[in-house]
C-alpha atoms as a PDB file:
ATOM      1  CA  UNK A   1      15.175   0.438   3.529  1.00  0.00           C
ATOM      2  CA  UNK A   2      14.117  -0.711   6.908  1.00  0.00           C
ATOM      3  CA  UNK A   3      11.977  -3.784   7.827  1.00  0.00           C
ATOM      4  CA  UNK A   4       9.209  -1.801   8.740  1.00  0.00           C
ATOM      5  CA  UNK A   5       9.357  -0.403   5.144  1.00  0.00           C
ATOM      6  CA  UNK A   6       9.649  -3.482   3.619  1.00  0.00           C
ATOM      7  CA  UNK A   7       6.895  -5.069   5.185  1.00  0.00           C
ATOM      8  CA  UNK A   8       4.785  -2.197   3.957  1.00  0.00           C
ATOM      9  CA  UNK A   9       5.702  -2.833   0.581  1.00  0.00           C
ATOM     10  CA  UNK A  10       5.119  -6.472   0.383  1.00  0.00           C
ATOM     11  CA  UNK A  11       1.522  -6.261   1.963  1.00  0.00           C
ATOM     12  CA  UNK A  12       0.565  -3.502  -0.246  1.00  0.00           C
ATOM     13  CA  UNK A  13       2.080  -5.464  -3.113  1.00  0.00           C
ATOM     14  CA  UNK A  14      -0.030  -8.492  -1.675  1.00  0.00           C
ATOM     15  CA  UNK A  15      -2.525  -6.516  -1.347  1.00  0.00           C
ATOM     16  CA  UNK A  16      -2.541  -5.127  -5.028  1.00  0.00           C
ATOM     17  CA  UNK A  17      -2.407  -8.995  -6.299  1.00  0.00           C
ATOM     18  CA  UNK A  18      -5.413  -9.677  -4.749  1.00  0.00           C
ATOM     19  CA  UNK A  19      -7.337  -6.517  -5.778  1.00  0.00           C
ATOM     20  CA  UNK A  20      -9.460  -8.817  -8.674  1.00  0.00           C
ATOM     21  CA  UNK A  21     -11.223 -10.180  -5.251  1.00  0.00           C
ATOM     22  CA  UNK A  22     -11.701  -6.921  -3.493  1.00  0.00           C
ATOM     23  CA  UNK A  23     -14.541  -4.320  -3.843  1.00  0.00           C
ATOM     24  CA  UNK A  24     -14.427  -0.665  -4.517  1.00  0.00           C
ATOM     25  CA  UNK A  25     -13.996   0.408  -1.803  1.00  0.00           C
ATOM     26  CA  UNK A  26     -10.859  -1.996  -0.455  1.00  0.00           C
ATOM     27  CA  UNK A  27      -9.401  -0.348  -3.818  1.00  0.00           C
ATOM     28  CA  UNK A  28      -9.786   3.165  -2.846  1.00  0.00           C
ATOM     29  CA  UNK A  29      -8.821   2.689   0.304  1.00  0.00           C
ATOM     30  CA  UNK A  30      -5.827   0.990  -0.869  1.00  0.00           C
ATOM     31  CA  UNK A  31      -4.843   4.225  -3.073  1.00  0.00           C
ATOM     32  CA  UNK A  32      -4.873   6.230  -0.126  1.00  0.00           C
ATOM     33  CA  UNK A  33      -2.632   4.134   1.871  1.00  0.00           C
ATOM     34  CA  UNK A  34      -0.120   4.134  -1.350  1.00  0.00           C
ATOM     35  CA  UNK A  35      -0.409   7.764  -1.489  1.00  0.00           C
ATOM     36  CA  UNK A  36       0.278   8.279   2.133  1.00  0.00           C
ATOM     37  CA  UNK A  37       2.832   5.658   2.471  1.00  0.00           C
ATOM     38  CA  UNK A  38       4.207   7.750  -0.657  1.00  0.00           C
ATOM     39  CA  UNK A  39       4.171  10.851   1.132  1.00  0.00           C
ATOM     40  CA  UNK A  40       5.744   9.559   4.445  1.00  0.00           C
ATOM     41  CA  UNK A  41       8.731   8.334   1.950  1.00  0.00           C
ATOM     42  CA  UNK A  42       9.066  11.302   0.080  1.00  0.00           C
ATOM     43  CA  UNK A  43       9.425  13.347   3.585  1.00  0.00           C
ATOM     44  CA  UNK A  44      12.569  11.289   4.691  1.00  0.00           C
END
């Protein structure tokens, strides 16, 4: 797993344990980036 990767991970984890603050669309927009960041991972 490479920094870059990692990094990814933790802010999207950060970013999932603050989801209780965020609005709709922070969510949503948050699912896409998980799903894309999915995708780019499942291409390697």
């Amino acid at each position: 797993m490479s920094k870059r990767t990692l990094s990814q991970v933790l802010s999207i984890a950060f970013a999932l344990s603050k989801a209780e603050e965020v609005g709709i669309n922070e969510i949503k927009w948050l699912r896409n980036e998980v799903k894309r960041w999915a995708h780019n991972l499942i291409s390697f």
